[in-house]
PDB file of N, CA and C in Angstrom:
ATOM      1  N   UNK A   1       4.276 -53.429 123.671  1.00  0.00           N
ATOM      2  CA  UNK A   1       3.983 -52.009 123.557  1.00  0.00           C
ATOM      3  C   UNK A   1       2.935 -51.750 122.471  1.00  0.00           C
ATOM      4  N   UNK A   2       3.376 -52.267 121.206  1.00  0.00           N
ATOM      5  CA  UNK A   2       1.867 -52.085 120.182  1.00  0.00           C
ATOM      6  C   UNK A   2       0.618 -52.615 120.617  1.00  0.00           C
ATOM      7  N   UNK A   3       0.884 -53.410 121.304  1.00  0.00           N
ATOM      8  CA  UNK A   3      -0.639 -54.315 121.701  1.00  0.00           C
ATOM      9  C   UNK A   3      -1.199 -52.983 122.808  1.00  0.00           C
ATOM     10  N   UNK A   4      -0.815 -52.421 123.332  1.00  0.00           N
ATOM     11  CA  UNK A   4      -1.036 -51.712 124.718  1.00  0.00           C
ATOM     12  C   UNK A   4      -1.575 -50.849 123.921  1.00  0.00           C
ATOM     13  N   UNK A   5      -0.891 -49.592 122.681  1.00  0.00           N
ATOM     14  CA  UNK A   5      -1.516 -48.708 121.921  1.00  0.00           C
ATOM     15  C   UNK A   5      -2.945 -49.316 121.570  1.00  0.00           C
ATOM     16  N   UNK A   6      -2.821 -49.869 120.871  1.00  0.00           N
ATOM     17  CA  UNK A   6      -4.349 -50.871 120.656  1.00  0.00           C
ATOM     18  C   UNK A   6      -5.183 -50.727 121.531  1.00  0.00           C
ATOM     19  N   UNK A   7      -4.969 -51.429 122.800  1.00  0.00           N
ATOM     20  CA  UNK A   7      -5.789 -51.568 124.049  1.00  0.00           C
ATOM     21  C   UNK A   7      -5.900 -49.958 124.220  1.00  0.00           C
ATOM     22  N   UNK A   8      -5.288 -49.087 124.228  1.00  0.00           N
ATOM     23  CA  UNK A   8      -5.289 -47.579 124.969  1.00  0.00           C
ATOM     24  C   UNK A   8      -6.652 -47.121 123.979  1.00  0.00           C
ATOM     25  N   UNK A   9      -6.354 -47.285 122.299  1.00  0.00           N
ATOM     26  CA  UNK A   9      -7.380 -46.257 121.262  1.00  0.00           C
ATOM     27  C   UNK A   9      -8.469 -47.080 121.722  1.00  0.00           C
ATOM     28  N   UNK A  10      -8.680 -48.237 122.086  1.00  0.00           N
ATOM     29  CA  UNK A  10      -9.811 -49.052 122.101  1.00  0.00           C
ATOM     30  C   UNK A  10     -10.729 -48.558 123.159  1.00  0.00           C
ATOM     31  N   UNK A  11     -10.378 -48.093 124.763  1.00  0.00           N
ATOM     32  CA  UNK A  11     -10.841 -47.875 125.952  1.00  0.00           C
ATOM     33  C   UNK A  11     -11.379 -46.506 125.409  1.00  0.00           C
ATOM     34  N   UNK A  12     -10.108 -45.984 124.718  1.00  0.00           N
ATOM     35  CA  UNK A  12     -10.958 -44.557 124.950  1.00  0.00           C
ATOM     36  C   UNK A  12     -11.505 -44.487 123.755  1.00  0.00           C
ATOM     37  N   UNK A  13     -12.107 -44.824 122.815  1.00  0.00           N
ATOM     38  CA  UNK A  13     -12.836 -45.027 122.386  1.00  0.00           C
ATOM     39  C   UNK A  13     -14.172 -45.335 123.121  1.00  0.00           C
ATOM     40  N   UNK A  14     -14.339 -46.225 123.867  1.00  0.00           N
ATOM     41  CA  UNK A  14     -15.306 -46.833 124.458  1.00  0.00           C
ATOM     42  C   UNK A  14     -15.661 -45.672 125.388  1.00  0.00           C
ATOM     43  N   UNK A  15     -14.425 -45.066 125.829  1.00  0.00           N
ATOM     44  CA  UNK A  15     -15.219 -44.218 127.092  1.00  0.00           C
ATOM     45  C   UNK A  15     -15.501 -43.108 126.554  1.00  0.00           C
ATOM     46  N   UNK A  16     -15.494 -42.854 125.082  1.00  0.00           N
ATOM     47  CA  UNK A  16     -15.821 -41.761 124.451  1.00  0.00           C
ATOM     48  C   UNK A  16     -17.630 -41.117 124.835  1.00  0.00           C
ATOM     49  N   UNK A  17     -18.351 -42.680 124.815  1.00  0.00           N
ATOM     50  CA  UNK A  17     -19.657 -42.596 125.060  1.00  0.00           C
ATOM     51  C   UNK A  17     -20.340 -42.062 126.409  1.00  0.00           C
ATOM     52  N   UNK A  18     -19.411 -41.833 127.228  1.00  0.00           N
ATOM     53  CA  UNK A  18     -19.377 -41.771 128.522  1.00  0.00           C
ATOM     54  C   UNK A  18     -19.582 -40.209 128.919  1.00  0.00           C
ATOM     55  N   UNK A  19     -18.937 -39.415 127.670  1.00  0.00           N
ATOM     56  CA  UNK A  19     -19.067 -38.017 128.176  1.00  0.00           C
ATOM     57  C   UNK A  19     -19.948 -37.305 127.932  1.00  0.00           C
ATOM     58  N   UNK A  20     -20.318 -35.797 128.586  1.00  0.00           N
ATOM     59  CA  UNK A  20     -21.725 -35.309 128.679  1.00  0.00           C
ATOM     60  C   UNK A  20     -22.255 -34.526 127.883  1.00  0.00           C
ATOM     61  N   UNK A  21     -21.350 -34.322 126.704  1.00  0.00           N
ATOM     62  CA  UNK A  21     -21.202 -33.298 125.506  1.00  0.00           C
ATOM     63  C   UNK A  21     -21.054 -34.139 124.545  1.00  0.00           C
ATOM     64  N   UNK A  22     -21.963 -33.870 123.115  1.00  0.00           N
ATOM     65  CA  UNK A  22     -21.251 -34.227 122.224  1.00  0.00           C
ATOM     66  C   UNK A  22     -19.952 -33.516 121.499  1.00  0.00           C
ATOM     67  N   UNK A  23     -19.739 -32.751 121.900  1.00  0.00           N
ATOM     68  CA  UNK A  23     -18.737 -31.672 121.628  1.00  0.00           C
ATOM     69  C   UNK A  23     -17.360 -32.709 122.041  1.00  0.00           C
ATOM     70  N   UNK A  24     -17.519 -33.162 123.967  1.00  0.00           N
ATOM     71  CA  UNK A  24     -16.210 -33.647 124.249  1.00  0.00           C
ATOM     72  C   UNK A  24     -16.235 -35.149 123.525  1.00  0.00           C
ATOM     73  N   UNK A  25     -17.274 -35.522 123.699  1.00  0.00           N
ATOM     74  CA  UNK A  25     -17.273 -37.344 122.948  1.00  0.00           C
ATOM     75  C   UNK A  25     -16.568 -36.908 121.191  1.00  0.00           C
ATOM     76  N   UNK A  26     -17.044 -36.008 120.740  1.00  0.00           N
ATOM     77  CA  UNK A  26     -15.937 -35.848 119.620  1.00  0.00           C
ATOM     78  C   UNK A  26     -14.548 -35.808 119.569  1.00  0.00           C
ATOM     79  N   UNK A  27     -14.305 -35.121 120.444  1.00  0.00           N
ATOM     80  CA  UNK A  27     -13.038 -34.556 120.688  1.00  0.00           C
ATOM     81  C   UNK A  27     -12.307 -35.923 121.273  1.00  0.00           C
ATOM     82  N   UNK A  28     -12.770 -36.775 122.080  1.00  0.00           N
ATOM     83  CA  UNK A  28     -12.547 -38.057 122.563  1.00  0.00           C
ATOM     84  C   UNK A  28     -12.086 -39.114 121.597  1.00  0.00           C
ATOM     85  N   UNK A  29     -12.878 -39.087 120.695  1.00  0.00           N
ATOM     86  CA  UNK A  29     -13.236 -39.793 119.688  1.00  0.00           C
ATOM     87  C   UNK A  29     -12.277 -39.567 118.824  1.00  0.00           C
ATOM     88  N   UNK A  30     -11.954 -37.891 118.494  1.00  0.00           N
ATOM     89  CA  UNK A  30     -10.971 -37.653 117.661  1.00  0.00           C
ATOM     90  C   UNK A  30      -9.469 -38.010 118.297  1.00  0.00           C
ATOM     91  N   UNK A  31      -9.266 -37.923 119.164  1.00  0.00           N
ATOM     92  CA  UNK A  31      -7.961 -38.520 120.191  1.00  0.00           C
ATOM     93  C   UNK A  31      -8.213 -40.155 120.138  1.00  0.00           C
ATOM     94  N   UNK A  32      -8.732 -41.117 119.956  1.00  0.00           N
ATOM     95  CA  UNK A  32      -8.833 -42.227 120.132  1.00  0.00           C
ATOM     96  C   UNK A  32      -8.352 -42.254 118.747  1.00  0.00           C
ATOM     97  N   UNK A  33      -9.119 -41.883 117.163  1.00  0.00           N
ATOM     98  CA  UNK A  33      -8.796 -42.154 116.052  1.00  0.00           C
ATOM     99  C   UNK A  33      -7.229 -42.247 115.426  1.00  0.00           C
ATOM    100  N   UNK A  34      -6.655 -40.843 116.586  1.00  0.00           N
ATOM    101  CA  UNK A  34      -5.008 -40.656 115.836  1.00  0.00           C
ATOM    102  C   UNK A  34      -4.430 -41.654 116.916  1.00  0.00           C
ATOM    103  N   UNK A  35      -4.752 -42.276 118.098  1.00  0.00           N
ATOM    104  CA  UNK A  35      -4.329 -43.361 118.770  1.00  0.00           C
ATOM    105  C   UNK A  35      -3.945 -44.374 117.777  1.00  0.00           C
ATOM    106  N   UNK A  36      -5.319 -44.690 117.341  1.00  0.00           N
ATOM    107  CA  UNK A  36      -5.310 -45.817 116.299  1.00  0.00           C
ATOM    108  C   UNK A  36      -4.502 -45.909 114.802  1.00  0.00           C
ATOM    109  N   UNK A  37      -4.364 -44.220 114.376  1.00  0.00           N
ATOM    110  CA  UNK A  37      -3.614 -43.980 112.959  1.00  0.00           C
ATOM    111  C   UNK A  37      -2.204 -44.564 113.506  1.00  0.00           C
ATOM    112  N   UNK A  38      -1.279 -43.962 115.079  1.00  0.00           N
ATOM    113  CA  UNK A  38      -0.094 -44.674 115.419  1.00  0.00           C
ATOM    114  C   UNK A  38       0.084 -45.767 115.268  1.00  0.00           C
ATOM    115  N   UNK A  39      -1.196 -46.547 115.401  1.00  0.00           N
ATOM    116  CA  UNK A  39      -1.060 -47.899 115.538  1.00  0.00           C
ATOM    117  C   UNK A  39      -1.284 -49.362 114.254  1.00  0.00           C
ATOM    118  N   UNK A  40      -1.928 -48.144 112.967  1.00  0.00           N
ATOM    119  CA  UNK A  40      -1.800 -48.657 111.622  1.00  0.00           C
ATOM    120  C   UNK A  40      -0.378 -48.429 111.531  1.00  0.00           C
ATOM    121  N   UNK A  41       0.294 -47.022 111.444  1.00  0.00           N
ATOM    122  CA  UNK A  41       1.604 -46.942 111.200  1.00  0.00           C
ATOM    123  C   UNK A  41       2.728 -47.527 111.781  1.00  0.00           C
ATOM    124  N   UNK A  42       2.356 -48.031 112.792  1.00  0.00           N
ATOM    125  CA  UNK A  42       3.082 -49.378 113.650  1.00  0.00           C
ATOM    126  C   UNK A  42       3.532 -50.425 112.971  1.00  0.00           C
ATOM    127  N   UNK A  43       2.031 -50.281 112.677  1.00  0.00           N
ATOM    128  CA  UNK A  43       1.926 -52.264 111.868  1.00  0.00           C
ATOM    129  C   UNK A  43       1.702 -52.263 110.220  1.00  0.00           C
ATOM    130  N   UNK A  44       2.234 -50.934 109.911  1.00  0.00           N
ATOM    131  CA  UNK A  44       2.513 -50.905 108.303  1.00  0.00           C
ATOM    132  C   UNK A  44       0.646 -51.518 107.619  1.00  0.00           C
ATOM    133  N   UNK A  45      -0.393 -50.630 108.171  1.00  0.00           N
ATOM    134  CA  UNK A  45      -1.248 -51.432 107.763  1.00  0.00           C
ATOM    135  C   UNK A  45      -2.330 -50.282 107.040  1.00  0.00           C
ATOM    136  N   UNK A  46      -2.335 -49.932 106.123  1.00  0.00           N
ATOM    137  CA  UNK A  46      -2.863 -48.715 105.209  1.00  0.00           C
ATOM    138  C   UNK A  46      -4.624 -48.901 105.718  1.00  0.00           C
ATOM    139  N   UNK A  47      -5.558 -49.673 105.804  1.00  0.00           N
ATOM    140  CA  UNK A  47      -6.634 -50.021 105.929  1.00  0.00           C
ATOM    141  C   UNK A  47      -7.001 -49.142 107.822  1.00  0.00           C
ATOM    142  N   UNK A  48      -6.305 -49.606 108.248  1.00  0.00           N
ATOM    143  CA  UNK A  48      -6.668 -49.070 109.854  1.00  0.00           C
ATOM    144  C   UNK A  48      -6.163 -47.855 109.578  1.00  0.00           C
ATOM    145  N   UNK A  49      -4.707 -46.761 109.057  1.00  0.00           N
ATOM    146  CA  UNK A  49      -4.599 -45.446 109.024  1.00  0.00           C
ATOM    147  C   UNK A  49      -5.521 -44.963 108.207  1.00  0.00           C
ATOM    148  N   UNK A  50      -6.258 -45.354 106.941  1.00  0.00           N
ATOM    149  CA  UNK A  50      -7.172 -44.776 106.557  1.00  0.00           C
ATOM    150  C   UNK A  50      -8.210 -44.350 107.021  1.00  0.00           C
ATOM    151  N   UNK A  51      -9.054 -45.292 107.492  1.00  0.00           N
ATOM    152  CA  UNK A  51     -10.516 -45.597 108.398  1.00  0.00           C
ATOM    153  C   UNK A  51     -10.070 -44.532 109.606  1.00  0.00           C
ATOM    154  N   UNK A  52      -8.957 -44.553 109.745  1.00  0.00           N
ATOM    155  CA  UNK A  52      -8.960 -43.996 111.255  1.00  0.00           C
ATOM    156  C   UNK A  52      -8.691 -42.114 110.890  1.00  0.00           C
ATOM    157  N   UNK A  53      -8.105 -41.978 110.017  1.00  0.00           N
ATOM    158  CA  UNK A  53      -8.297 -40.607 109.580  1.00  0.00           C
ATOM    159  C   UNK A  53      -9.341 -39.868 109.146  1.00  0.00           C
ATOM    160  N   UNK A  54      -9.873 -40.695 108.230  1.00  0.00           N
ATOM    161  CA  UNK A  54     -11.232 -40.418 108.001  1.00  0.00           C
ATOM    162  C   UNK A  54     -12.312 -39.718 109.077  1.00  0.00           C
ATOM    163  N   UNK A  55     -12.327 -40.730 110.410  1.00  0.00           N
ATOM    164  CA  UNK A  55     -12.702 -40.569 111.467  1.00  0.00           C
ATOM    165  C   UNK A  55     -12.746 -39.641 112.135  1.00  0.00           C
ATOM    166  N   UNK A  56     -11.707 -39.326 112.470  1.00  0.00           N
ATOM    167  CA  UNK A  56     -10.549 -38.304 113.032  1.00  0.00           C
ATOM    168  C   UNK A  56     -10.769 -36.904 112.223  1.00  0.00           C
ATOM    169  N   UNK A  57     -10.820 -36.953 111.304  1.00  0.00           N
ATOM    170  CA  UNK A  57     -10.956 -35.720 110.128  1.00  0.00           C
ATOM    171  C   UNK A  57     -12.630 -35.261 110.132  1.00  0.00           C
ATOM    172  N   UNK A  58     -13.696 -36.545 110.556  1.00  0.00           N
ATOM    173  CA  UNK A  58     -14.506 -36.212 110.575  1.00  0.00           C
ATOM    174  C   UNK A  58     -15.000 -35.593 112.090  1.00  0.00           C
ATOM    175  N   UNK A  59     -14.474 -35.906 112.931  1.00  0.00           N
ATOM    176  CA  UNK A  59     -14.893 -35.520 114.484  1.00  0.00           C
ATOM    177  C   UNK A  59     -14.558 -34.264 114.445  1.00  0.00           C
ATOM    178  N   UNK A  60     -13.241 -33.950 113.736  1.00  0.00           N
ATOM    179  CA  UNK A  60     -12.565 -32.626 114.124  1.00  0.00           C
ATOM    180  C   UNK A  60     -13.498 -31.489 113.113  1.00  0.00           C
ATOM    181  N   UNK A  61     -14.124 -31.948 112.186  1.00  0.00           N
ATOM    182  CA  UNK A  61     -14.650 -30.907 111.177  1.00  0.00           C
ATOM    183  C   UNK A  61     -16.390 -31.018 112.056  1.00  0.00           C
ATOM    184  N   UNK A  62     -17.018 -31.822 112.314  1.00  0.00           N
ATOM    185  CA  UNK A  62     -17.862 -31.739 112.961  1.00  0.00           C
ATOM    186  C   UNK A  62     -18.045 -30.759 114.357  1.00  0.00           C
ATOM    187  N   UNK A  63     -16.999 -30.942 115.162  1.00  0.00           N
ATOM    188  CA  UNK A  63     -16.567 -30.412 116.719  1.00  0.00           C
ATOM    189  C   UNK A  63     -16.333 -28.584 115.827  1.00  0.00           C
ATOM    190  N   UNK A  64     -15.939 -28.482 114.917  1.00  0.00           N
ATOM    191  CA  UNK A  64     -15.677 -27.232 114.206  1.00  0.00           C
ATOM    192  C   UNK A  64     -16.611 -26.648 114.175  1.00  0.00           C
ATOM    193  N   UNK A  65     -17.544 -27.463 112.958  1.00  0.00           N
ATOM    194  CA  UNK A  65     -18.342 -26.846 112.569  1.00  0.00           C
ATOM    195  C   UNK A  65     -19.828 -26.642 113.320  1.00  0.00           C
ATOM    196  N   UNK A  66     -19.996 -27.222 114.478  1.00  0.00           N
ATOM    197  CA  UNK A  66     -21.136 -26.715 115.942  1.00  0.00           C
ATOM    198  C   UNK A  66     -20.598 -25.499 116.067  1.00  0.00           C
ATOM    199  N   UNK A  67     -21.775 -24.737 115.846  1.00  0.00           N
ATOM    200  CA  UNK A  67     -21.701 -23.488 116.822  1.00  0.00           C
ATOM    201  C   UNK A  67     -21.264 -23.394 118.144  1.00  0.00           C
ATOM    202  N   UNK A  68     -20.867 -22.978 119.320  1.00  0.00           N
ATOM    203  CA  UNK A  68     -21.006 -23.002 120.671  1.00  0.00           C
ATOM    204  C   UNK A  68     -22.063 -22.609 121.001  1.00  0.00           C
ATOM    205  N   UNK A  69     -22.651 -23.139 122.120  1.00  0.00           N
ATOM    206  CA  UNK A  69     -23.626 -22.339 122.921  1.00  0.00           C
ATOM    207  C   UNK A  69     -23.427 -21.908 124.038  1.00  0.00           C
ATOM    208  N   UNK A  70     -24.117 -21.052 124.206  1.00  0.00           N
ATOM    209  CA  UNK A  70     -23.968 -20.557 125.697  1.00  0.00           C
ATOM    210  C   UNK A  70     -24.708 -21.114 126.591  1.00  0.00           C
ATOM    211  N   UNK A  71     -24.758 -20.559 127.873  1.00  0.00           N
ATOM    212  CA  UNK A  71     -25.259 -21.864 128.848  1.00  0.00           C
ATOM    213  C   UNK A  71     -26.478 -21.396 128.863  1.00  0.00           C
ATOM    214  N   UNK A  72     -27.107 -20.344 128.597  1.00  0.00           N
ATOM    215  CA  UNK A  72     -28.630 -20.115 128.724  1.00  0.00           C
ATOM    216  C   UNK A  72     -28.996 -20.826 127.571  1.00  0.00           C
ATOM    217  N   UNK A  73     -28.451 -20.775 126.554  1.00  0.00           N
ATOM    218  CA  UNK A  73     -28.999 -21.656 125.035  1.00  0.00           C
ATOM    219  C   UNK A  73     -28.636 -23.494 125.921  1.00  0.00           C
ATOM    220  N   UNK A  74     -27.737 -23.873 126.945  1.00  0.00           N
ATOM    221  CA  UNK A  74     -27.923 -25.034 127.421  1.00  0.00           C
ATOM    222  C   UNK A  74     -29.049 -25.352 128.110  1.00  0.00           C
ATOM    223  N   UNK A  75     -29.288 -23.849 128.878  1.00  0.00           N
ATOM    224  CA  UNK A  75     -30.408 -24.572 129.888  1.00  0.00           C
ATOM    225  C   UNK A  75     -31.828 -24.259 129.194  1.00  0.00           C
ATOM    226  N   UNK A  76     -32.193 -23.671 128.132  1.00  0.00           N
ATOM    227  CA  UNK A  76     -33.006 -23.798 127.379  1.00  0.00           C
ATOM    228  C   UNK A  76     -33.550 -24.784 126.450  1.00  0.00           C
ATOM    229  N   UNK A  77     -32.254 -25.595 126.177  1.00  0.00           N
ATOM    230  CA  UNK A  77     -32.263 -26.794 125.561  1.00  0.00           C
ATOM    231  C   UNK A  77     -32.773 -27.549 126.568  1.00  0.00           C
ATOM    232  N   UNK A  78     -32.409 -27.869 127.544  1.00  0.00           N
ATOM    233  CA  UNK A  78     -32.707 -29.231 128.969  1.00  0.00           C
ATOM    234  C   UNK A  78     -33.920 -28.305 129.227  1.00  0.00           C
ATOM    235  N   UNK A  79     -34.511 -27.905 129.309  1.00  0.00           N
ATOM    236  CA  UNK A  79     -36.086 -27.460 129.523  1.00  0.00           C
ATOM    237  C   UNK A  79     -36.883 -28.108 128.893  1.00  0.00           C
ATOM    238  N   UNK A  80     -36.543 -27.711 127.456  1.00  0.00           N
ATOM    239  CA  UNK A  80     -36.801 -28.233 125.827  1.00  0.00           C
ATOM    240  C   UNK A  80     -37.211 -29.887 126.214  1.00  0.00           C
ATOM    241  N   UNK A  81     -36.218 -30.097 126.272  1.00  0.00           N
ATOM    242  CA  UNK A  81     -36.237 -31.855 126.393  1.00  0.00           C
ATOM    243  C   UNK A  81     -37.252 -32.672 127.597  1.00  0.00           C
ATOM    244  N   UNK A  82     -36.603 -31.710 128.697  1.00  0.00           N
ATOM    245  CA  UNK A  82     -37.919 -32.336 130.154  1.00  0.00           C
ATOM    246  C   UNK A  82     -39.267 -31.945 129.865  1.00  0.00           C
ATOM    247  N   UNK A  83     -39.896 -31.490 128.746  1.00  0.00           N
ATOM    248  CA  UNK A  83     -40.987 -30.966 128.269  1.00  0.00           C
ATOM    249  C   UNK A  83     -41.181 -29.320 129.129  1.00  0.00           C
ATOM    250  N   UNK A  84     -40.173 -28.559 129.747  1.00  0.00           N
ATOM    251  CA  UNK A  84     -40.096 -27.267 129.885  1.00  0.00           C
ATOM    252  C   UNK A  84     -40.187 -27.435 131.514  1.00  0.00           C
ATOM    253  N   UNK A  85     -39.779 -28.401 132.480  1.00  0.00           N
ATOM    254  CA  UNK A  85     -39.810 -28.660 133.676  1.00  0.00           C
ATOM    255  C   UNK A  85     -38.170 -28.911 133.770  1.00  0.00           C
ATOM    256  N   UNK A  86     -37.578 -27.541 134.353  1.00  0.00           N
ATOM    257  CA  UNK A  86     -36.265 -27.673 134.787  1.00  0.00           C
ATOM    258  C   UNK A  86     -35.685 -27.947 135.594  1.00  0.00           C
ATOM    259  N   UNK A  87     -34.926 -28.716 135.758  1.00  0.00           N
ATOM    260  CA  UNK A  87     -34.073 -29.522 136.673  1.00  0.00           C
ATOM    261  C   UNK A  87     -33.455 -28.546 137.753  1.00  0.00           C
ATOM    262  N   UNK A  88     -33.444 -28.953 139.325  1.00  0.00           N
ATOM    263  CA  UNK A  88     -33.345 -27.985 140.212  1.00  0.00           C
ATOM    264  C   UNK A  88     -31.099 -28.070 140.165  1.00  0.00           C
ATOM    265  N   UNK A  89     -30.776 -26.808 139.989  1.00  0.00           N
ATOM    266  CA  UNK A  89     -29.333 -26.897 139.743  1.00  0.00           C
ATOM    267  C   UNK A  89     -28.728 -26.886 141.401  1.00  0.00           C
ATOM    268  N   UNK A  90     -27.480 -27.398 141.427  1.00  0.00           N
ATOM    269  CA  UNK A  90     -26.736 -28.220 142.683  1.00  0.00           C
ATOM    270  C   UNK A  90     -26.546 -26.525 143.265  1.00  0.00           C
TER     271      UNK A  90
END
């Protein structure tokens, strides 16, 4: 069962990179970190609950502290980036 916690913070971790927001890859990221704090406190191991709070404390104050945008401030941004040639929407 501890080994599996491990394996679980580890994937999603990994698939943190995967999402289309940095907003949700935080939020991902911050769910992977307290994965991993369970899993210092498992194994009595102060070095992994630290690092991993830290983490965790930092995703969540980051994900905070972004403004939201709205989706015209999104699709203004992706204009921005394609050099002002917008992508035809589904």
């Amino acid at each position: 069962m501890l080994d599996a916690l491990g394996w679980v913070a580890t994937a999603l971790f990994a698939a943190s990179y995967f999402c289309k927001t940095p907003r949700a890859m935080r939020r991902v990221q911050a769910s992977a970190a307290m994965l991993w704090v369970g899993y210092g406190v498992w194994m009595n191991a102060l070095p992994i609950i630290v690092a991993n709070v830290i983490v965790a404390s930092l995703a969540v104050y980051s994900d905070w502290k972004q403004p939201q945008r709205s989706e015209t401030d999104s699709v203004e941004a992706e204009a921005e980036a394609t050099n002002g040639q917008l992508s035809a929407l589904p």
